[in-house]
N, C-alpha and C. Protein backbone atom coordinates (compact mmCIF):
# COMPACT_ATOMS: atom_id res chain seq x y z
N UNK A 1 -4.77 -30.54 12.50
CA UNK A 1 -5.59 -31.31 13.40
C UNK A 1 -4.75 -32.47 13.93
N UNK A 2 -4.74 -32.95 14.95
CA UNK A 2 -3.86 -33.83 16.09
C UNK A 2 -5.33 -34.96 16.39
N UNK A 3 -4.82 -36.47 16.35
CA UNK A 3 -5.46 -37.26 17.14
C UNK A 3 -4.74 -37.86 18.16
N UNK A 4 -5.14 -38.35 18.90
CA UNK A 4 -4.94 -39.53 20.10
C UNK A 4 -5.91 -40.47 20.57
N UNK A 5 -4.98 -41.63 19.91
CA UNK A 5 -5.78 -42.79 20.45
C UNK A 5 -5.76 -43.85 21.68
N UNK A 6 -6.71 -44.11 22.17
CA UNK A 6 -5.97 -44.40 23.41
C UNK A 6 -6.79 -46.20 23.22
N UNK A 7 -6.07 -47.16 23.49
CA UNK A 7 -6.83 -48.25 23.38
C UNK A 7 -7.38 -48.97 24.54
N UNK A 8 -8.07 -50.19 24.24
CA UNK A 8 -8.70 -50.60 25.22
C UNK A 8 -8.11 -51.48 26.30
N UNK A 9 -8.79 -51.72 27.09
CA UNK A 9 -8.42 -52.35 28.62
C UNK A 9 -8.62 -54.07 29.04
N UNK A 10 -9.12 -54.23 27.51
CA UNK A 10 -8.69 -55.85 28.00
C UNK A 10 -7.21 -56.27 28.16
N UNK A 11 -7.12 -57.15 28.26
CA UNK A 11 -6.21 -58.27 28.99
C UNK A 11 -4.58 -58.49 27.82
N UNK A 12 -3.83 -57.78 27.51
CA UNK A 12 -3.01 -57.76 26.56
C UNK A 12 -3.24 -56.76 25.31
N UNK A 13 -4.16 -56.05 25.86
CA UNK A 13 -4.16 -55.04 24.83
C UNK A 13 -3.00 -54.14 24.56
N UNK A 14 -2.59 -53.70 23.54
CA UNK A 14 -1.58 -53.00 23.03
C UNK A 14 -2.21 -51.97 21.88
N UNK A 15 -1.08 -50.68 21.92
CA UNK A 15 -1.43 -49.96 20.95
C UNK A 15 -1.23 -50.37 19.32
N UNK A 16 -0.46 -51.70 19.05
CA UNK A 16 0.01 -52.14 18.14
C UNK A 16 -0.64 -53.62 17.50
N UNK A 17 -2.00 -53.92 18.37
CA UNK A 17 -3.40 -54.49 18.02
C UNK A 17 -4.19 -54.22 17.30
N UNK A 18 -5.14 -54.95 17.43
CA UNK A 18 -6.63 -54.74 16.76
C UNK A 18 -6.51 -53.30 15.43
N UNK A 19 -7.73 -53.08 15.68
CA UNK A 19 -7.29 -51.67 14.43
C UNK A 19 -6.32 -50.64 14.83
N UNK A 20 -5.93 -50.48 16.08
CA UNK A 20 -5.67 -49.42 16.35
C UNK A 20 -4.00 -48.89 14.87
N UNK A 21 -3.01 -49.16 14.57
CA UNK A 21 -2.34 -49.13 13.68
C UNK A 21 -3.23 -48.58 12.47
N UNK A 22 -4.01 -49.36 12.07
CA UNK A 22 -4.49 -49.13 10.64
C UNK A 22 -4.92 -47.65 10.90
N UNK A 23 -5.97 -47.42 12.09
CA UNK A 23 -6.99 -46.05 11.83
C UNK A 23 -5.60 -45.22 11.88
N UNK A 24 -4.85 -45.50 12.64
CA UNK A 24 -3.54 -44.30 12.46
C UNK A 24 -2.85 -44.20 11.34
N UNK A 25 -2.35 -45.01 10.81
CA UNK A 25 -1.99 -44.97 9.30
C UNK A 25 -3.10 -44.18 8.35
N UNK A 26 -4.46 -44.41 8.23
CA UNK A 26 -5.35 -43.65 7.60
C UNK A 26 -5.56 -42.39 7.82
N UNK A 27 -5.45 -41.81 9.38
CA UNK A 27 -5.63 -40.63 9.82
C UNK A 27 -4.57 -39.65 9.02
N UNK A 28 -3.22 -40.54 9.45
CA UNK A 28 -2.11 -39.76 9.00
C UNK A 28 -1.57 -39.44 7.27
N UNK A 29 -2.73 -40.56 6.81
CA UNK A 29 -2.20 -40.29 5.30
C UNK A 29 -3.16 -38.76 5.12
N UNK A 30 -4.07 -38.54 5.71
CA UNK A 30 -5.09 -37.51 5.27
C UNK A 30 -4.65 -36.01 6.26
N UNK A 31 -3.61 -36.16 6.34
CA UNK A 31 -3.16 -34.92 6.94
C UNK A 31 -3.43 -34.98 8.54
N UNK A 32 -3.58 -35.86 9.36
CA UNK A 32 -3.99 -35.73 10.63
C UNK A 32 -2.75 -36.38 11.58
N UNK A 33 -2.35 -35.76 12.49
CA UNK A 33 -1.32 -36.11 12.97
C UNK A 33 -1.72 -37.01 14.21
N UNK A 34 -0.72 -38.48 14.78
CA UNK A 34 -1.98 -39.30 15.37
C UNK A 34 -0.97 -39.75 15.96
N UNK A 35 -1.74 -40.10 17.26
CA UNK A 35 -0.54 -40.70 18.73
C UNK A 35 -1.20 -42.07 18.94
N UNK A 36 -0.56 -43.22 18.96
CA UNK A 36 -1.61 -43.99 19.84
C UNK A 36 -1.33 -44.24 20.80
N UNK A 37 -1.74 -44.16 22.31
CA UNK A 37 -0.99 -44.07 22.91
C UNK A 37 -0.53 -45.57 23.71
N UNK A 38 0.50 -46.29 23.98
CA UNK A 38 0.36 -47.46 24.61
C UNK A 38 0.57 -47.13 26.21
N UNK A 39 -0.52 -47.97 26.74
CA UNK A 39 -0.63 -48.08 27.89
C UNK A 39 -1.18 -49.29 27.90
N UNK A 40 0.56 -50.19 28.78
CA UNK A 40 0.42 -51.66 28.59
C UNK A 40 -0.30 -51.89 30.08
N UNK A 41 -0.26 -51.64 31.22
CA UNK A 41 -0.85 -51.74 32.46
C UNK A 41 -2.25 -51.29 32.49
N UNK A 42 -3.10 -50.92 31.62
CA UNK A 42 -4.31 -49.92 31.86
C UNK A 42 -5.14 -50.86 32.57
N UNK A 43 -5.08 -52.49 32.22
CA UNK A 43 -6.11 -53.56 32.82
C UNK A 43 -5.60 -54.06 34.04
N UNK A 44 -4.59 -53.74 34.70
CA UNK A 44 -3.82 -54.09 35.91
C UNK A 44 -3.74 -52.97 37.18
N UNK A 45 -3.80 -52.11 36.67
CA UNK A 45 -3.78 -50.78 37.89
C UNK A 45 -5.01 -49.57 37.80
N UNK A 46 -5.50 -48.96 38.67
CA UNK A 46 -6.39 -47.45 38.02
C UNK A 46 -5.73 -46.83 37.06
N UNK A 47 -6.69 -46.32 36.25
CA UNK A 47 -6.22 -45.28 35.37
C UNK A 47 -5.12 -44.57 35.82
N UNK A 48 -5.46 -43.84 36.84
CA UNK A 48 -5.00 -42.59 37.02
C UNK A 48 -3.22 -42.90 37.36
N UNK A 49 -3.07 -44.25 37.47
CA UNK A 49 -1.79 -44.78 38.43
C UNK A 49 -1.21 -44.57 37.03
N UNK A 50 -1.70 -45.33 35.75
CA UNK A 50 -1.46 -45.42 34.79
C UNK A 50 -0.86 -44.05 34.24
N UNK A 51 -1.64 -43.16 34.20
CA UNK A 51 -1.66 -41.84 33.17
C UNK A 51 -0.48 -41.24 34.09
N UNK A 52 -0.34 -41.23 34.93
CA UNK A 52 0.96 -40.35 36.00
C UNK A 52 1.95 -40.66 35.47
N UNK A 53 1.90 -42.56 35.46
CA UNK A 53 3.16 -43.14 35.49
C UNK A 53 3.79 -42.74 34.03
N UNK A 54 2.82 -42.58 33.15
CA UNK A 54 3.08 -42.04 31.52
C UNK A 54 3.56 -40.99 30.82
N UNK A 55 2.96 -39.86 32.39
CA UNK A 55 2.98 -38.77 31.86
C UNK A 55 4.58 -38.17 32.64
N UNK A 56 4.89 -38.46 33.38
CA UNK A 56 6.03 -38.42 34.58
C UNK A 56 7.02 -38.89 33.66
């Protein structure tokens, strides 16, 4: 089983905030393999500008 986490869109959010670290560390001790993903622009541009620029 694979997760991905994707975090939120306030103002300096990072994948390396709030819980996001911990639930991944927990996921992964229990056999679950886990992405978080950072997307430092998500509160500055559309999504979609975002996810291109990530995925490109």
């Amino acid at each position: 089983m694979n997760a991905i986490i994707f975090h939120g869109s306030a103002p300096h959010a990072t994948a390396k905030q709030f819980w996001y670290p911990n639930i991944s560390r927990n996921l992964n001790s229990r056999g679950i393999a886990t992405i978080v993903a950072d997307l430092p622009r998500l509160d500055q541009e559309p999504l979609t500008e975002t996810l291109f620029r990530e995925c490109t």
